[in-house]
Protein backbone atom coordinates (compact mmCIF):
# COMPACT_ATOMS: atom_id res chain seq x y z
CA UNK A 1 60.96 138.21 38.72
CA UNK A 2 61.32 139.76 35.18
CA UNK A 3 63.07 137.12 33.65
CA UNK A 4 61.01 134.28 35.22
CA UNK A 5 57.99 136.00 33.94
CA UNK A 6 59.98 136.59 30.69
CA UNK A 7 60.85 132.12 30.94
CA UNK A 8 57.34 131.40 31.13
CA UNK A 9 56.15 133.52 28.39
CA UNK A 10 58.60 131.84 26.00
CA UNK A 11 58.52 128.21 26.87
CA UNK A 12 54.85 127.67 28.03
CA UNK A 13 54.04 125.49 24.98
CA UNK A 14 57.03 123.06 26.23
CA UNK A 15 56.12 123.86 29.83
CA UNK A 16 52.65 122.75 29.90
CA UNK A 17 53.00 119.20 28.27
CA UNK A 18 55.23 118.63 31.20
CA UNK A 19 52.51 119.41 33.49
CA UNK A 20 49.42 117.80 31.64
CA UNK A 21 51.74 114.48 31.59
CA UNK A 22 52.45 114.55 35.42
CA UNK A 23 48.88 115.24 36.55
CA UNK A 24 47.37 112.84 34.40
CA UNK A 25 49.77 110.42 35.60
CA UNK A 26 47.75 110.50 38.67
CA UNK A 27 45.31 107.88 37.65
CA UNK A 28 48.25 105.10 38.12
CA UNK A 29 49.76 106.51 40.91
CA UNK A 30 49.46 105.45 44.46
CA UNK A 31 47.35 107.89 46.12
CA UNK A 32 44.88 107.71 43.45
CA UNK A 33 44.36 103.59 43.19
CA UNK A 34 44.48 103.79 46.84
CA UNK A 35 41.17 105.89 47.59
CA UNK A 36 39.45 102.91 45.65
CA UNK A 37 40.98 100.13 48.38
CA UNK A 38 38.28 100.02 50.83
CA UNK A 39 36.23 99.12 47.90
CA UNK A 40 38.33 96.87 46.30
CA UNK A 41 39.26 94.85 49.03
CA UNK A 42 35.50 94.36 49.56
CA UNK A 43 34.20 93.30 46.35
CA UNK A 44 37.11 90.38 46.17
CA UNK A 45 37.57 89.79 49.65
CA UNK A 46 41.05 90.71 50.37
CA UNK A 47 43.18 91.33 53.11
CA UNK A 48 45.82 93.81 53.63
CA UNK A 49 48.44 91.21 52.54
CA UNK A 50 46.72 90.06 50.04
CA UNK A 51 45.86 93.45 48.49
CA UNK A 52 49.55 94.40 49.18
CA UNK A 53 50.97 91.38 47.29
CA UNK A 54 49.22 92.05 44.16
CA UNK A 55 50.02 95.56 44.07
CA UNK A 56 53.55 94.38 44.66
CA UNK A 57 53.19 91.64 41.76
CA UNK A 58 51.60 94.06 39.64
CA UNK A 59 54.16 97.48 40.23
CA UNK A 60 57.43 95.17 40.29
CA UNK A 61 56.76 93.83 36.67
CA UNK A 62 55.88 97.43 35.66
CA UNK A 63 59.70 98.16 37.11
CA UNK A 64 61.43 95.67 35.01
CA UNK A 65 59.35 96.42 31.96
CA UNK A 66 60.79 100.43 32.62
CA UNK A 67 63.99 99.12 32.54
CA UNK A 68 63.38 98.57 28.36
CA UNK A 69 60.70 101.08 27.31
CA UNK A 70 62.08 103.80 29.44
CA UNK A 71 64.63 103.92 26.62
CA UNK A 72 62.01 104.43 23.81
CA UNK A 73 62.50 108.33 25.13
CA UNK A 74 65.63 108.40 23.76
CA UNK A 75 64.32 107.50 19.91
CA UNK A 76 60.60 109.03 20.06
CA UNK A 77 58.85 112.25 20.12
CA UNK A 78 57.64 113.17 22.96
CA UNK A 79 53.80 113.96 21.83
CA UNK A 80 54.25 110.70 19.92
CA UNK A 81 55.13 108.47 22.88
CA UNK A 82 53.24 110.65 25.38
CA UNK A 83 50.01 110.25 23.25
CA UNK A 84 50.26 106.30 23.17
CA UNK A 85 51.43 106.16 27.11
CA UNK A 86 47.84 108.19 27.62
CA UNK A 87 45.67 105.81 25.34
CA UNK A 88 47.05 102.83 27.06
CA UNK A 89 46.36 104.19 30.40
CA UNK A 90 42.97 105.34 29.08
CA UNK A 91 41.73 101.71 28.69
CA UNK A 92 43.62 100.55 32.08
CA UNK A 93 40.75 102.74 33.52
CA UNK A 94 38.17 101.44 31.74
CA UNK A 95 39.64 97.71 32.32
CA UNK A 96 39.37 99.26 36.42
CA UNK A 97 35.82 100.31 35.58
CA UNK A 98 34.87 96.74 34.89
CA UNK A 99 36.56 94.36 36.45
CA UNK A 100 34.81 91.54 38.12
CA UNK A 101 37.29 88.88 38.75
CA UNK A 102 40.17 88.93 41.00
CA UNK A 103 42.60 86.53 38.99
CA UNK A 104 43.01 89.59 36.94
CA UNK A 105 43.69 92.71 39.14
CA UNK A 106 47.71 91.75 39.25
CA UNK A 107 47.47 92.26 35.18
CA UNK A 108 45.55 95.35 35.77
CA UNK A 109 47.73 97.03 38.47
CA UNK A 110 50.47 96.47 36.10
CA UNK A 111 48.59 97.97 33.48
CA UNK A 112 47.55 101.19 35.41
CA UNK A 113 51.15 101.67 36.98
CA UNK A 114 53.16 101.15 33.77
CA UNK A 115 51.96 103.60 31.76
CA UNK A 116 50.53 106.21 34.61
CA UNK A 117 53.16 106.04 37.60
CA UNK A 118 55.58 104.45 35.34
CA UNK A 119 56.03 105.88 31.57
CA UNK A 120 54.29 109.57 31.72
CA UNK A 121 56.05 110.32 34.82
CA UNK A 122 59.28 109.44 33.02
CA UNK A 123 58.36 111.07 30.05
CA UNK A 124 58.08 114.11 31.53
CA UNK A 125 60.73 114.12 33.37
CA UNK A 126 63.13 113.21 30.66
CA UNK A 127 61.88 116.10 28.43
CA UNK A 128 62.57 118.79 30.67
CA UNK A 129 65.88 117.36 31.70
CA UNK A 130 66.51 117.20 28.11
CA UNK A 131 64.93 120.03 26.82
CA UNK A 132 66.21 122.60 29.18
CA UNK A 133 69.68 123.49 30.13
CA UNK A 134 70.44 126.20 31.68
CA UNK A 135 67.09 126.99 33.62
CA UNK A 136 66.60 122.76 34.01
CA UNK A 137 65.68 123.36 37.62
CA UNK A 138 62.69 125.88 36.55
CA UNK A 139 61.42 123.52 34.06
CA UNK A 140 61.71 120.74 35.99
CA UNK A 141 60.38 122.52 39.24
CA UNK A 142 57.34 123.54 36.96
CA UNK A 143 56.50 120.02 35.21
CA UNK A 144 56.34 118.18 39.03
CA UNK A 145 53.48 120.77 39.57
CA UNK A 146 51.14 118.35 38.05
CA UNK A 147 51.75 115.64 40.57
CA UNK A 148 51.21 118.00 43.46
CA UNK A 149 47.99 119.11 41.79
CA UNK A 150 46.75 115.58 41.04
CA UNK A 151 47.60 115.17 44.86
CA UNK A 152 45.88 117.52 46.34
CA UNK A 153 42.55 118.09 44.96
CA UNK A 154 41.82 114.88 43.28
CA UNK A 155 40.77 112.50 46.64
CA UNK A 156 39.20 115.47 48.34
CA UNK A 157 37.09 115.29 45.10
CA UNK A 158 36.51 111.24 45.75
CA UNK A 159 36.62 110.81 48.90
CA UNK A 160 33.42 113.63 49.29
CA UNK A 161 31.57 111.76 47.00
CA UNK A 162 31.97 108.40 46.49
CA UNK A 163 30.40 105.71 47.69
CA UNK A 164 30.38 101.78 47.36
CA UNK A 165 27.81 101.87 44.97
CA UNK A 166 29.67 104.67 42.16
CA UNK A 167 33.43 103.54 42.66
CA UNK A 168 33.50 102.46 39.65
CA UNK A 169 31.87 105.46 37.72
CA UNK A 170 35.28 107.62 38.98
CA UNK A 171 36.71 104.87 36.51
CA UNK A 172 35.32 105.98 33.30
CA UNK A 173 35.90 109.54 34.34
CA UNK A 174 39.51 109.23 34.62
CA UNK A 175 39.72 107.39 30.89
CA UNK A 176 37.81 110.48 29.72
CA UNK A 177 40.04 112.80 31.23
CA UNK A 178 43.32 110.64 30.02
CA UNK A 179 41.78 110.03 26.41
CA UNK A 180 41.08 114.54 26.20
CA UNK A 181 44.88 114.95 26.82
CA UNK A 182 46.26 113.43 23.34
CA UNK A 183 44.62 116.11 21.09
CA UNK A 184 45.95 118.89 23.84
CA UNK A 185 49.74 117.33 23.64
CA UNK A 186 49.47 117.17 19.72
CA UNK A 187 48.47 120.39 19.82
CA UNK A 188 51.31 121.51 21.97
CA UNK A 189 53.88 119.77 20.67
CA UNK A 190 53.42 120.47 17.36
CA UNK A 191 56.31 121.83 17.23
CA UNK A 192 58.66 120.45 20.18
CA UNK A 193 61.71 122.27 21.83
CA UNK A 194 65.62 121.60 20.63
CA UNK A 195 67.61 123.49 22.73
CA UNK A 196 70.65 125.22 20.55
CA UNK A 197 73.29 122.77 22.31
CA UNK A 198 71.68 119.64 20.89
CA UNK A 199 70.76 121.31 17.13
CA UNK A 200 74.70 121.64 17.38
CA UNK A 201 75.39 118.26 18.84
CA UNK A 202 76.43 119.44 21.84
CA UNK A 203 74.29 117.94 24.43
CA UNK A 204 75.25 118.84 28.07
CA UNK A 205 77.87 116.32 29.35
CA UNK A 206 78.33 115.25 33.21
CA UNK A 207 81.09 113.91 35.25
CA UNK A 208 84.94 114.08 33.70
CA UNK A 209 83.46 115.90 30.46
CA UNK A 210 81.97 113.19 28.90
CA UNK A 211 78.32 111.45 28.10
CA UNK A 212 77.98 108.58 30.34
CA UNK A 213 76.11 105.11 28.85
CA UNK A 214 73.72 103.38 31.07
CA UNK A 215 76.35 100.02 31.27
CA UNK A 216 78.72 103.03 33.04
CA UNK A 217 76.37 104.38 35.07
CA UNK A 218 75.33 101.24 36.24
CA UNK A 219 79.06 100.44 36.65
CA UNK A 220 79.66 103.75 38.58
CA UNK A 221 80.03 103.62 43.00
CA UNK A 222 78.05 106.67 42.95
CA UNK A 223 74.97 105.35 41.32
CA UNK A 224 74.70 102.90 43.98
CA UNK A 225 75.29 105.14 46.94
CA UNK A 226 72.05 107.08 45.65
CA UNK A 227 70.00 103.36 45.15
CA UNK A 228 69.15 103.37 48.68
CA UNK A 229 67.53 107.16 48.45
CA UNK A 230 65.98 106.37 44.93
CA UNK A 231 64.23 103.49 46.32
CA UNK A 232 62.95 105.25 49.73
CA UNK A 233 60.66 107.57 49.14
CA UNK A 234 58.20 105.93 46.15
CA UNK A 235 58.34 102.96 49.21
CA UNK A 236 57.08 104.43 52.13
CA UNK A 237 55.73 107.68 50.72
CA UNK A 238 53.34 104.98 48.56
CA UNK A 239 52.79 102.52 51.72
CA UNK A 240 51.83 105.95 53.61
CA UNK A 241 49.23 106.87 50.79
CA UNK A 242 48.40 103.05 50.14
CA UNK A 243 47.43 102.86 54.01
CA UNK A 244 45.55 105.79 53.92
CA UNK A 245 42.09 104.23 55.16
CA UNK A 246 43.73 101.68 57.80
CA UNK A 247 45.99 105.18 58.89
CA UNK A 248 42.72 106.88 59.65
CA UNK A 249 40.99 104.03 61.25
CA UNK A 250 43.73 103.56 63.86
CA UNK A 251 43.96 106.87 64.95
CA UNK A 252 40.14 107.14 65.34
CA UNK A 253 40.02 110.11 62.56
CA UNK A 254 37.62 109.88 59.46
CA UNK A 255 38.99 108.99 56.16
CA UNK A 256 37.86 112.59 54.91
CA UNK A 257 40.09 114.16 57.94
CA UNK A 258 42.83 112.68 56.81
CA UNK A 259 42.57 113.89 53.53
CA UNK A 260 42.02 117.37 54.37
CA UNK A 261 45.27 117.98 55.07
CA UNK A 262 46.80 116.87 51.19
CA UNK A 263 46.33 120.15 50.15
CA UNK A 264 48.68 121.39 52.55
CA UNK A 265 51.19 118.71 51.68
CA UNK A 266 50.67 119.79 47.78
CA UNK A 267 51.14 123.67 48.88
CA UNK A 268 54.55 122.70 50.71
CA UNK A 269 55.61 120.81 47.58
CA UNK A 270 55.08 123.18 45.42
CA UNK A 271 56.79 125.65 47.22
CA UNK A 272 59.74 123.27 47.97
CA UNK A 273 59.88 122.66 44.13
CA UNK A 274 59.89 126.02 43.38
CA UNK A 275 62.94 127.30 46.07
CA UNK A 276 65.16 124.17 44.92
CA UNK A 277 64.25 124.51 41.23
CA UNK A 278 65.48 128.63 41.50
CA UNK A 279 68.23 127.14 43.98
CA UNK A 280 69.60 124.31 41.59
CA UNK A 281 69.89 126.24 38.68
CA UNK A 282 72.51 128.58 40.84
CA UNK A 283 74.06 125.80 43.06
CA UNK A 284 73.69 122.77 41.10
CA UNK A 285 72.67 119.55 42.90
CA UNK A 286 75.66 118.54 45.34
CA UNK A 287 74.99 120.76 47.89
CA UNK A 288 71.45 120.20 48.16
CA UNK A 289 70.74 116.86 47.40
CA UNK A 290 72.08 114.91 50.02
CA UNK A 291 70.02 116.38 52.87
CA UNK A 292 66.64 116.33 51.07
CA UNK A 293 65.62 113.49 52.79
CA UNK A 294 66.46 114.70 55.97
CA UNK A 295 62.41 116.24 56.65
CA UNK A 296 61.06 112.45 56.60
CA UNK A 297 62.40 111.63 59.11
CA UNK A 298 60.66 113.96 61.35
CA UNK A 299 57.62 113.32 59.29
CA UNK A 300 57.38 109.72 60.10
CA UNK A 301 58.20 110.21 63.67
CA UNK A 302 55.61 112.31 63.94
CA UNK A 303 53.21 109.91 61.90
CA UNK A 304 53.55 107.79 64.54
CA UNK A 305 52.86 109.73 67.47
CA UNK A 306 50.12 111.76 66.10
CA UNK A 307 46.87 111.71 68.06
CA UNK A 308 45.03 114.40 65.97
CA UNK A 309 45.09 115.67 62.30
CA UNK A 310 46.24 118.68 63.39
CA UNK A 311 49.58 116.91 64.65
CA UNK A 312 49.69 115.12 61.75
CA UNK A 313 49.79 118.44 59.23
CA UNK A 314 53.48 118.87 60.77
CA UNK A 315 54.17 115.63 59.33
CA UNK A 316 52.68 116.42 56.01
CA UNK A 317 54.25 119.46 55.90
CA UNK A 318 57.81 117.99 56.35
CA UNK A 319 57.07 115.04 54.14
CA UNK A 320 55.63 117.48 51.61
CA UNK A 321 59.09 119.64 51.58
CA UNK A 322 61.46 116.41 50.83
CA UNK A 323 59.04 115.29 48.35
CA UNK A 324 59.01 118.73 46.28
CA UNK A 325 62.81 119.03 46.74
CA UNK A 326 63.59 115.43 45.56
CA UNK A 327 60.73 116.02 42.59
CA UNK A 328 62.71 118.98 41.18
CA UNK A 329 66.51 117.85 42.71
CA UNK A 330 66.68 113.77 41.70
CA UNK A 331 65.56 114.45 37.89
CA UNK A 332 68.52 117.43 37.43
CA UNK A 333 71.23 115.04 39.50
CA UNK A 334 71.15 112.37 36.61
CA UNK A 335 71.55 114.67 34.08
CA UNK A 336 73.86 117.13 36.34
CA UNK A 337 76.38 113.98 37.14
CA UNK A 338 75.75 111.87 34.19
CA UNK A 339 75.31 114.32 31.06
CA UNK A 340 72.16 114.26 28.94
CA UNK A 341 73.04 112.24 25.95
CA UNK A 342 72.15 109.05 27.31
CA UNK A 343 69.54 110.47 29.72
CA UNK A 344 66.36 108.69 29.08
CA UNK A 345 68.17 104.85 28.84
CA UNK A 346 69.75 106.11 32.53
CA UNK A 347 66.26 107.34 34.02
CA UNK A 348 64.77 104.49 33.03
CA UNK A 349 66.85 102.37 35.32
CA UNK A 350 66.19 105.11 37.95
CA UNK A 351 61.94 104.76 37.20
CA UNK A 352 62.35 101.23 37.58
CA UNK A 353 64.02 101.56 40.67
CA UNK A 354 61.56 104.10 41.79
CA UNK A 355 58.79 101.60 40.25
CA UNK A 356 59.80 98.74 42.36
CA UNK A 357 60.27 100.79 45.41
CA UNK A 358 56.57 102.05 44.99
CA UNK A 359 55.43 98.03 44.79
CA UNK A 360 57.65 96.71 48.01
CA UNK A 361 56.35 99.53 49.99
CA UNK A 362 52.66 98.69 50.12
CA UNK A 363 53.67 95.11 50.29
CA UNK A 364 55.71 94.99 53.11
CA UNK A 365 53.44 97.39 55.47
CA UNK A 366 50.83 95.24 54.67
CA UNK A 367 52.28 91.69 55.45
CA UNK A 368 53.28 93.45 58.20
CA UNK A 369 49.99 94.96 59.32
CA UNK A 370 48.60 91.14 59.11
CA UNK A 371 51.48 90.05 61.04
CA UNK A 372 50.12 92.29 63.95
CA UNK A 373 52.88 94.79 63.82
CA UNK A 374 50.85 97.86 63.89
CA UNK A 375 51.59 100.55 60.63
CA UNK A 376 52.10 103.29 63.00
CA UNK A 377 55.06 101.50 64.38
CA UNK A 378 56.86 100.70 61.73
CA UNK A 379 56.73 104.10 60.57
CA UNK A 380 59.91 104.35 63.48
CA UNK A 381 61.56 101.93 61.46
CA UNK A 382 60.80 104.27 58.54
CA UNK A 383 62.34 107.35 60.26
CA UNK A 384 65.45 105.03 60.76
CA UNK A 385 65.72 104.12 57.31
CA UNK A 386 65.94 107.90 56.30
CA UNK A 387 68.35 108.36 58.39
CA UNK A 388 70.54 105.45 56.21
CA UNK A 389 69.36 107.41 53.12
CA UNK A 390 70.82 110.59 54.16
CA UNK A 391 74.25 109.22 54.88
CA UNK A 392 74.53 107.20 51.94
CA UNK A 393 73.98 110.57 49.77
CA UNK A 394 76.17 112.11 52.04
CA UNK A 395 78.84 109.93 51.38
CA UNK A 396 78.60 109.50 47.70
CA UNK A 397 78.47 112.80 46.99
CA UNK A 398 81.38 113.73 49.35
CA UNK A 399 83.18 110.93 47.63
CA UNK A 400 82.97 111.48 44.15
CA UNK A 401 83.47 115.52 44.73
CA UNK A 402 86.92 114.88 46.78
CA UNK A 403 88.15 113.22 43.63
């Protein structure tokens, strides 16, 4: 305990960027845009498919578009970068705050998802994988604590007060909120962290002692045994938070019931961050990574058999374990396997990946859902899927370690 108190002390100025970036990242992520659906789907008269397909439009461009700026993290400052990500997403709000015509809410989810879900998440991440070394699972552990916080407390917040008439109003509030951050990161960042292995040009290599390029990555079996478990979880853990009204209304709960129990799922993140964060930085990520995914698919099982909120806490609880494992485990793989030279041109493959998975989720549920193929059953499906995930990490891992 003395020398995590003694870590904090000394790196909270490069600690706390990591966490202002993740949690104000929540105003383009899923569970945020999603409290707003109802509402949405209202004013423009949309269905579930039709809502679905323009988040899917919208989140799949912001994917390929990763795929380039992602890289920028690689050549700029992080309070630099950060500072424009959070003005851009600052007028996305606004843009949300005043929408009136439909044609234009594929150009705006892009907007909102690209520089919330898509480029502060990844800025973030690539920092403390960069910036720390040795204690990379602490760091990265305590950055993800801003989407867990965002999580929790934000849409018991909206949800108790909003109403059909003020939607919008929650709109300016978040560009307020994302505009107050820049002078905070400046402030910061002033000076920003170089660890003593990269002022020597010694960043941390990965696999066969050397820095890996993104062509190689790309090029490397491994990479592609992990696609399937990249993709997974921004899918269905999106489609389950982009569902989040119809989910209530077809188990007969409120909206507010259902929302109730987020906090839980944030406390069981955190908590899962925090154990594989101390764990990773003893065990490194083979032997815990490839069964991280292993919880959802119990959770989803249960998410369809659930006939009370209080059955469907275990659920969030199990979900909320894989999802703080995988926040502090995924992000320390890439550099762990990979090295760190190359890191943010290689993550931002990986956030694209994630990006896309986070638009087909939504999408498919919801052609689904208007297809008559009720959400709560596909969520087996789901559960069958994670099973796939888990072998393919399984297997990749196994693979690459036997040689």
């Amino acid at each position: 305990m003395p020398s995590t108190d003694r870590f904090f002390k000394q790196n909270f100025r490069w600690l706390l960027p990591g966490v202002l970036l993740t949690l104000l990242s929540s105003f383009g992520q899923t569970f945020f845009i999603s409290l707003f659906a109802g509402e949405i789907r209202s004013e423009f008269g949309l269905s579930h498919g039709d809502w679905g397909g323009i988040y899917l439009i919208g989140t799949s461009v912001s994917a390929v578009v990763m795929i380039w700026a992602g890289v920028l993290t690689d050549h700029f400052r992080v309070r630099v970068l950060g500072a424009l990500s959070l003005a851009f997403l600052a007028a996305s709000c606004i843009w949300m705050a005043e929408i009136r015509a439909a044609w234009a809410l594929p150009f705006l989810i892009f907007a909102l998802r690209f520089t919330g879900q898509g480029m502060l998440s990844h800025i973030a991440i690539v920092a403390m994988a960069r910036w720390f070394v040795a204690t990379r699972g602490k760091a990265l552990s305590v950055s993800a604590l801003g989407f867990s916080l965002g999580q929790a407390f934000i849409p018991l917040v909206i949800v108790s007060v909003m109403s059909s008439d003020n939607w919008r109003n929650f709109w300016w509030f978040s560009a307020v909120f994302a505009c107050a951050g820049i002078p905070v990161l400046w402030a910061l960042l002033a000076q920003e962290r170089t660890p003593r292995m990269m002022s020597e040009g010694k960043e941390a290599a990965g696999m066969q002692d050397k820095h890996w390029t993104r062509t190689q990555t790309l090029r490397h079996p491994l990479f592609w045994f992990m696609v399937p478990a990249i993709l997974g979880p921004p899918a269905f853990n999106t489609a389950f938070f982009f569902h989040q009204v119809h989910f209530a209304a077809i188990k007969e709960w409120t909206h507010f019931d259902l929302v109730a129990l987020f906090p839980f799922f944030t406390i069981t993140s955190i908590v899962a961050m925090l154990i594989s964060g101390w764990a990773l930085d003893r065990l490194g990520t083979a032997p815990l990574l490839p069964f991280s995914q292993a919880p959802m698919v119990a959770a989803f099982i249960i998410f369809y058999g659930a006939n009370s909120p209080l059955q469907a806490l275990l659920g969030m609880l199990l979900m909320g374990i894989s999802a703080g494992a995988l926040a502090t485990l995924f992000p320390a793989f890439w550099a762990e396997f990979y090295g760190t030279r190359h890191i943010g041109s290689i993550k931002a493959v990986v956030a694209a990946v994630m990006v896309f998975g986070s638009a087909i989720g939504p999408a498919i549920t919801g052609i689904l859902i208007d297809c008559g193929i009720e959400l709560t059953q596909q969520y087996l499906g789901v559960a069958v899927f994670f099973c796939f995930t888990t072998a393919s990490m399984v297997f990749g891992i196994s693979r690459e370690n036997s040689h």
